[in-house]
N, C-alpha and C. Protein backbone atom coordinates (compact mmCIF):
# COMPACT_ATOMS: atom_id res chain seq x y z
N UNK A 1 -87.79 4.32 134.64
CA UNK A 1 -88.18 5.70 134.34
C UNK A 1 -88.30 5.83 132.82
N UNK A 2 -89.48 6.26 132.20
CA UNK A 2 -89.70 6.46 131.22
C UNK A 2 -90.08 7.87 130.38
N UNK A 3 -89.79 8.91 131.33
CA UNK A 3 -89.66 10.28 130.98
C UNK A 3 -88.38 10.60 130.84
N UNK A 4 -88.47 11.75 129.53
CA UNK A 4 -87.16 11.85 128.77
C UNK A 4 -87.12 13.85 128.95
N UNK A 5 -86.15 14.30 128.48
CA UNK A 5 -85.90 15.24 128.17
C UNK A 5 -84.85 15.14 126.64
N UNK A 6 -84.96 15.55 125.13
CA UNK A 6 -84.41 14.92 124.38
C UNK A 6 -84.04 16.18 123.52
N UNK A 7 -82.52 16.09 123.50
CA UNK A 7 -81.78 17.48 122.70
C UNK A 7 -81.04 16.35 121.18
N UNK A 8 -81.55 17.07 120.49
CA UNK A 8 -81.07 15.45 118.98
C UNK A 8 -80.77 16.99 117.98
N UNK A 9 -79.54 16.53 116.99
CA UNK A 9 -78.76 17.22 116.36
C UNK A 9 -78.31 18.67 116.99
N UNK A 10 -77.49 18.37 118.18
CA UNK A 10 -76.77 19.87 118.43
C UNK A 10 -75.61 19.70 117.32
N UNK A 11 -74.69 20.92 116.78
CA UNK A 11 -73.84 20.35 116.10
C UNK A 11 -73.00 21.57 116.60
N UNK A 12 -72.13 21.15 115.90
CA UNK A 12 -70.83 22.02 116.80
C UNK A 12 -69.39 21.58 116.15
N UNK A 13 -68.29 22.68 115.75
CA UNK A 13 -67.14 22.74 115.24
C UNK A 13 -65.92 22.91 116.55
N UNK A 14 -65.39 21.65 116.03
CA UNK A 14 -64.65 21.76 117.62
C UNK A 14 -62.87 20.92 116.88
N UNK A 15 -62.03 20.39 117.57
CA UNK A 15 -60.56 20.37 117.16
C UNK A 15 -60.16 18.84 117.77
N UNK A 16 -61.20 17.87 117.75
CA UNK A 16 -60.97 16.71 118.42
C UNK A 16 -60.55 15.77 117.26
N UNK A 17 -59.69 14.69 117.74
CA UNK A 17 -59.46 13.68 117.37
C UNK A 17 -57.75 13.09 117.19
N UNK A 18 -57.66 12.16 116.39
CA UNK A 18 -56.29 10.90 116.36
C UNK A 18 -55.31 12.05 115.41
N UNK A 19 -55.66 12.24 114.41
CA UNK A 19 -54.77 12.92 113.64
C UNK A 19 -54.56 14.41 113.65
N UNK A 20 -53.00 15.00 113.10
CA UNK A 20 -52.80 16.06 113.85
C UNK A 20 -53.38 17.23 112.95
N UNK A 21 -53.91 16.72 111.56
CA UNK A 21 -54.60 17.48 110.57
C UNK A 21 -56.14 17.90 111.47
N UNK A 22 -56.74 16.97 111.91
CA UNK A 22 -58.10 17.41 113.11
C UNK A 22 -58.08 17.92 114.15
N UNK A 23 -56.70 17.90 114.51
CA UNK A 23 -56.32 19.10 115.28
C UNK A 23 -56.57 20.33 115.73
N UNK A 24 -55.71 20.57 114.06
CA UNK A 24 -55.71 21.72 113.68
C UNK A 24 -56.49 21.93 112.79
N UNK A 25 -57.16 21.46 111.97
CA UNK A 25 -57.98 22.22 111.62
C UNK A 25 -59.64 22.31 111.35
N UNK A 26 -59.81 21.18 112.51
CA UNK A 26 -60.94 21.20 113.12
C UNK A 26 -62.07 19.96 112.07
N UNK A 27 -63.19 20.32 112.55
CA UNK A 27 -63.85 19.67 111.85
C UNK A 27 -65.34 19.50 112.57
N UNK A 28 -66.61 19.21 111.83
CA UNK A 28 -68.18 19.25 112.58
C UNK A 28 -68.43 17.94 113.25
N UNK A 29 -69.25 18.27 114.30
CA UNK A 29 -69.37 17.18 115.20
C UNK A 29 -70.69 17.34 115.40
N UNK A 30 -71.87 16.46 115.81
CA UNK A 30 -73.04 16.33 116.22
C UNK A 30 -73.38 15.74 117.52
N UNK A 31 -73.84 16.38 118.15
CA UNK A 31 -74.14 15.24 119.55
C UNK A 31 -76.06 15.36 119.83
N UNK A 32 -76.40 13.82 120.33
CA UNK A 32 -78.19 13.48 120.61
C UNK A 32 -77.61 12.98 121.75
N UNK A 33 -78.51 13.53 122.77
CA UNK A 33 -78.61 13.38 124.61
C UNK A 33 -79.77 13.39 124.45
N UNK A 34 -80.13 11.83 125.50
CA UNK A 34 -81.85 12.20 126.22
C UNK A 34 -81.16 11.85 127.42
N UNK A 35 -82.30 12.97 128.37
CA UNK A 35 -81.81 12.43 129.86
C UNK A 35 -83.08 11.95 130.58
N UNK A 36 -82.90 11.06 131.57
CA UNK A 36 -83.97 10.51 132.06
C UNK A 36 -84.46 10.98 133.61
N UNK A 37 -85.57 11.48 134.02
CA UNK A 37 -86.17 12.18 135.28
C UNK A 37 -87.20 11.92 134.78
N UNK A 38 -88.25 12.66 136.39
CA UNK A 38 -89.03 12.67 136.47
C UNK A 38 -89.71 13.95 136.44
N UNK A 39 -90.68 13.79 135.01
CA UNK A 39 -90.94 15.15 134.49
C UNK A 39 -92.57 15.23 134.67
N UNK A 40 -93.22 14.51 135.69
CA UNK A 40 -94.54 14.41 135.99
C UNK A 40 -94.76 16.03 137.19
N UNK A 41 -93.78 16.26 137.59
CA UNK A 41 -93.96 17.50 138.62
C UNK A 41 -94.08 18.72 137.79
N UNK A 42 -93.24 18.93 136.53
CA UNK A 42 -93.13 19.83 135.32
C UNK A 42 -94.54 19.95 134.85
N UNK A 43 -95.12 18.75 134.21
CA UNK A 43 -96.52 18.63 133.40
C UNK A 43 -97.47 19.16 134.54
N UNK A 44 -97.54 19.05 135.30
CA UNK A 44 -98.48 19.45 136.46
C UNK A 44 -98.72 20.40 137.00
N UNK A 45 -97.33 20.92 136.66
CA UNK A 45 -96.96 22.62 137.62
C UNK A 45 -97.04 23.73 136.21
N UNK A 46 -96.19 23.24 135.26
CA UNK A 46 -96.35 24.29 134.26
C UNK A 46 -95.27 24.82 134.76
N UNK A 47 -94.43 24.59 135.58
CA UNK A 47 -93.34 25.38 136.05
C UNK A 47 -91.90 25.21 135.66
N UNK A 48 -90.94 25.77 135.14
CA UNK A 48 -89.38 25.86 134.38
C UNK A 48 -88.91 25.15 135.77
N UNK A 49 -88.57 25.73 137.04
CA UNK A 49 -88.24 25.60 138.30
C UNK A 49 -88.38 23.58 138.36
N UNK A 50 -89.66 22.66 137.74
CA UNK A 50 -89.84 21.51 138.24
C UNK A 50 -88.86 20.43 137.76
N UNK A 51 -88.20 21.34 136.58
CA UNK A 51 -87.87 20.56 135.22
C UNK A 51 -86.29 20.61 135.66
N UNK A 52 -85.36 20.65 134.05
CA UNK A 52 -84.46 20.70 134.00
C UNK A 52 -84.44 21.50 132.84
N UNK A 53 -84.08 22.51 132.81
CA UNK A 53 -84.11 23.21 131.53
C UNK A 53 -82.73 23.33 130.33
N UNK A 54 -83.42 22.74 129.22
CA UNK A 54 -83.14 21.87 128.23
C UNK A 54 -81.88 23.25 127.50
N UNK A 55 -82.07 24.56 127.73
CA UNK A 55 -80.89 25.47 127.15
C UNK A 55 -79.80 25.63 128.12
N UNK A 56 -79.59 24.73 129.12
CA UNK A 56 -78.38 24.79 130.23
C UNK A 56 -77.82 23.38 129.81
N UNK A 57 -78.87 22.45 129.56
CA UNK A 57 -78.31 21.48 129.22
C UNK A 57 -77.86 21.23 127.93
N UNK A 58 -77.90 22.17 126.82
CA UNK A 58 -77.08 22.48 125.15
C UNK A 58 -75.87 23.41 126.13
N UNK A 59 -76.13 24.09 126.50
CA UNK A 59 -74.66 25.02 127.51
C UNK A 59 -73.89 24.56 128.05
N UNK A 60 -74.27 23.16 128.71
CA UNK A 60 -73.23 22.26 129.06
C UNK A 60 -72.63 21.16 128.32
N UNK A 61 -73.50 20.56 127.47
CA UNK A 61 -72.88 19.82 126.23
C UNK A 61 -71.59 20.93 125.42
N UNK A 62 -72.43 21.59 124.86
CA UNK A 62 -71.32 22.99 124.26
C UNK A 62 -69.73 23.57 124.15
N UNK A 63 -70.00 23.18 125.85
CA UNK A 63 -68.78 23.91 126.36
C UNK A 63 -68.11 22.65 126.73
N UNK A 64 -67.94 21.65 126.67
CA UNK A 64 -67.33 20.22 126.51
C UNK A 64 -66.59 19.68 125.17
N UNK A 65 -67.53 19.91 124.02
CA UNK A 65 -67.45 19.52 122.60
C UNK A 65 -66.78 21.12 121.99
N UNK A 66 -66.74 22.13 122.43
CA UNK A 66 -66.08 23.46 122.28
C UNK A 66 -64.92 23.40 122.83
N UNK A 67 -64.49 22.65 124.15
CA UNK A 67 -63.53 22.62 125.28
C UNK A 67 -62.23 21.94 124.48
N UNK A 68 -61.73 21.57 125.91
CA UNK A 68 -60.51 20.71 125.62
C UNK A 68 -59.99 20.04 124.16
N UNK A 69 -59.77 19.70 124.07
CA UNK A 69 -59.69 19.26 122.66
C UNK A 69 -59.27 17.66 123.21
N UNK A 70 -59.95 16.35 122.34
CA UNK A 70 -59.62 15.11 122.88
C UNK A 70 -59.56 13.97 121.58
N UNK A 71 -58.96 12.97 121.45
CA UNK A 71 -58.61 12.20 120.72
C UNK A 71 -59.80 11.34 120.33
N UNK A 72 -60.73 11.12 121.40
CA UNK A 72 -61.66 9.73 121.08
C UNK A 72 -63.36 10.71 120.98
N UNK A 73 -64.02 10.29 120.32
CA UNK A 73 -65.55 11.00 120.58
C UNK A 73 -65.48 10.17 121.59
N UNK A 74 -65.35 8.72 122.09
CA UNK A 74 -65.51 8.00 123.40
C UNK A 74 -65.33 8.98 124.74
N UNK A 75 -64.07 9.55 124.74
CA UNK A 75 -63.56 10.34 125.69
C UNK A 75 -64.86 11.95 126.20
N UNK A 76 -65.48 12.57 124.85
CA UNK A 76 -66.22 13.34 124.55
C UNK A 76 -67.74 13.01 125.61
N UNK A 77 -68.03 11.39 124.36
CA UNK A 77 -69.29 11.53 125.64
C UNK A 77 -69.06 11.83 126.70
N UNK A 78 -68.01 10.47 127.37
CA UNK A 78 -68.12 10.10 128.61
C UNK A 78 -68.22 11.50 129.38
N UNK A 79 -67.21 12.58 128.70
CA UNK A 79 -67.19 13.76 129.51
C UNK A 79 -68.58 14.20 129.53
N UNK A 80 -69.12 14.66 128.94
CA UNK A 80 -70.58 15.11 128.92
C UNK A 80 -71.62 14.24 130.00
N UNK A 81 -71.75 12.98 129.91
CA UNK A 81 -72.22 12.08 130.58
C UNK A 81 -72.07 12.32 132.07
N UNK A 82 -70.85 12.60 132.33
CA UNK A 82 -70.48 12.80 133.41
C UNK A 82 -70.68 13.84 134.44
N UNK A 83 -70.46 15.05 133.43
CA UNK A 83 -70.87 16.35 133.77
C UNK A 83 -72.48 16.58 134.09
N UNK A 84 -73.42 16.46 132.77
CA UNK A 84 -74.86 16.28 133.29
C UNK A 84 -75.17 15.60 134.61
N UNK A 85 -74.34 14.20 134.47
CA UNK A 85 -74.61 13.51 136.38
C UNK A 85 -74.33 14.74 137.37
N UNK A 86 -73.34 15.17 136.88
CA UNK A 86 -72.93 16.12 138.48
C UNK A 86 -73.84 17.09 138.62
N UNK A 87 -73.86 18.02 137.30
CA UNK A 87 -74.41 19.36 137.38
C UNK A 87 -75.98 19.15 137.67
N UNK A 88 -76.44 17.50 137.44
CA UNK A 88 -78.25 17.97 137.22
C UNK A 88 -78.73 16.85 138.20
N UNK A 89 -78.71 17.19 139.67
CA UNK A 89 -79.15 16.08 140.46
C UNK A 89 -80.65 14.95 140.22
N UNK A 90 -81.40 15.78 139.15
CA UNK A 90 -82.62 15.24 139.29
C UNK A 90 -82.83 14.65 138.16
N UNK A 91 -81.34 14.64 137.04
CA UNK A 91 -81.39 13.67 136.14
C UNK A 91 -80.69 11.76 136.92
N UNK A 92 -81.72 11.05 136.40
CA UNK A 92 -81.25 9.49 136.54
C UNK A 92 -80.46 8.99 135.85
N UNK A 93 -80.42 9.02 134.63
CA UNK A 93 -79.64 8.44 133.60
C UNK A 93 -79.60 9.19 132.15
N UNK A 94 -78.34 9.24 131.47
CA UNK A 94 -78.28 9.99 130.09
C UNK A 94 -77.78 9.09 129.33
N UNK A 95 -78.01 8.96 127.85
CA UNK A 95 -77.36 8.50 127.04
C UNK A 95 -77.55 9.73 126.26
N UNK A 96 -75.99 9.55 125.60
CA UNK A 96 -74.71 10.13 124.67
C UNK A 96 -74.91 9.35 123.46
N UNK A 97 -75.24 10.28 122.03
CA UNK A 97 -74.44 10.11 121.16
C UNK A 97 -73.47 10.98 120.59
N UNK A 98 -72.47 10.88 120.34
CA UNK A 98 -71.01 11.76 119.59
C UNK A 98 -71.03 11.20 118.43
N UNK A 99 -71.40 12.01 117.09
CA UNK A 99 -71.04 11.75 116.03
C UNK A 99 -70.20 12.61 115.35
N UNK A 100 -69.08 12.14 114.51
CA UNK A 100 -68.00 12.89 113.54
C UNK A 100 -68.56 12.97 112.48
N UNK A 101 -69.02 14.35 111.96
CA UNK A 101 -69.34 14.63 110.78
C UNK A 101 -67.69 14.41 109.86
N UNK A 102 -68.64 13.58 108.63
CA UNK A 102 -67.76 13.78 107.43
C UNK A 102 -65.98 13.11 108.35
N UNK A 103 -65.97 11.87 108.57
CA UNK A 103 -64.90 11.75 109.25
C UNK A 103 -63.39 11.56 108.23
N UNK A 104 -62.78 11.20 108.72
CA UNK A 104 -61.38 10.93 107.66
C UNK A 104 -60.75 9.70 107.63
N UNK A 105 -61.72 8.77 106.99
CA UNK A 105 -61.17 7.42 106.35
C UNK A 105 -60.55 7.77 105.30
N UNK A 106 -59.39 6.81 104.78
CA UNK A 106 -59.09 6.97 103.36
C UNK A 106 -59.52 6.32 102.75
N UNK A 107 -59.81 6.56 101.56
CA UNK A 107 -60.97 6.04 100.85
C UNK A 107 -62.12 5.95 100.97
N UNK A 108 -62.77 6.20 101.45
CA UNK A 108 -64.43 6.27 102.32
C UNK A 108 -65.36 7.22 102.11
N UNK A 109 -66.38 7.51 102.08
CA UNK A 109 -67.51 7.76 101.71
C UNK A 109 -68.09 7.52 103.02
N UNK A 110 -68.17 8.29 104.06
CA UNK A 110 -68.99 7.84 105.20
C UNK A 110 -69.36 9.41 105.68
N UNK A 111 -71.01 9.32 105.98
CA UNK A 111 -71.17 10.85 106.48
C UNK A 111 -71.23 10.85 107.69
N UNK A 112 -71.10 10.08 108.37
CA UNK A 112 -70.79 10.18 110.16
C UNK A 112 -70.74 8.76 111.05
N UNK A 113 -69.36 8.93 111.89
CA UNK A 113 -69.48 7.93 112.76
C UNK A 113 -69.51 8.45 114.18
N UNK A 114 -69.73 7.72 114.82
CA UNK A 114 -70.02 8.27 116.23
C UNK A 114 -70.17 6.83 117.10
N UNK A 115 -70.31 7.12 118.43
CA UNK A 115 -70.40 6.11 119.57
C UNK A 115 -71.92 6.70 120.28
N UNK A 116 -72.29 5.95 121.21
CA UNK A 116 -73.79 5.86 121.66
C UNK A 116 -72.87 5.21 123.18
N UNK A 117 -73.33 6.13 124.13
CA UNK A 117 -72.55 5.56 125.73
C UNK A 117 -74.15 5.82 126.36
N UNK A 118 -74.24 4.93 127.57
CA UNK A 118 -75.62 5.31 129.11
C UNK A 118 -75.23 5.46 130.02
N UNK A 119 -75.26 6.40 130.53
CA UNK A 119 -74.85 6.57 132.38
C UNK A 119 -75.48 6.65 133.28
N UNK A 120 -75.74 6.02 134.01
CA UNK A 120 -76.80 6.35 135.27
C UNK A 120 -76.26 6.57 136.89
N UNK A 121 -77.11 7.17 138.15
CA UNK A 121 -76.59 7.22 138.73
C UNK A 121 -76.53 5.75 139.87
N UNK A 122 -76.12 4.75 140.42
CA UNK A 122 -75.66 3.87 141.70
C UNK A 122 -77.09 3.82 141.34
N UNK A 123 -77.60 2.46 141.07
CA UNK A 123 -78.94 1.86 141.79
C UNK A 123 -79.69 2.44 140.76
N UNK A 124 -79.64 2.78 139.71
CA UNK A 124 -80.62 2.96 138.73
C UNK A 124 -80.73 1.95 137.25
């Protein structure tokens, strides 16, 4: 499958990570999702109804990277990854990126690290 649906720089202030300073007092995060379907019924129809519509799917990233609060961006995708599988039957496969804005090495100079995860569903 080579049709995408592609949400790149959501960003979002959220309370994740290892140390108890990011905790509390937070810090910016970025996440890029493409998800993979079949968007040939959409182009054809002109219709919202064929698709997957791309402001439910920032609503559900959102409220994940807003949510719980978690130690690993690893932990982050996977949640997201996971959730899109459930919530969007007519997505095949997503890849996740989670990036930490401005993270907290000592000594470092780095403007973002992040992880890159793919999920698909059984047989894809």
């Amino acid at each position: 499958m080579s049709d995408r649906i592609l949400l790149w720089g959501m960003q979002f202030y959220a309370y994740h990570g290892v140390h108890p300073e990011e905790r509390r007092l937070g810090q910016g995060f970025a996440v890029d999702m493409e998800v993979e379907l079949d968007l040939s019924p959409a182009g054809r129809s002109d219709a919202l109804e064929t698709t997957v519509n791309y402001g439910a799917l920032y609503d559900t990233v959102r409220a994940i990277v807003e949510g719980e609060p978690r130690q690993l961006v690893e932990a982050i995708a996977e949640a997201i990854a996971e959730r899109v599988l459930a919530a969007y039957p007519a997505i095949r496969a997503v890849t996740v990126r989670v990036w930490k804005l401005s993270p907290p090495i000592a000594g470092a100079v780095v403007e973002r690290v992040g992880v890159e995860i793919r999920r698909s569903r059984a047989g894809e």
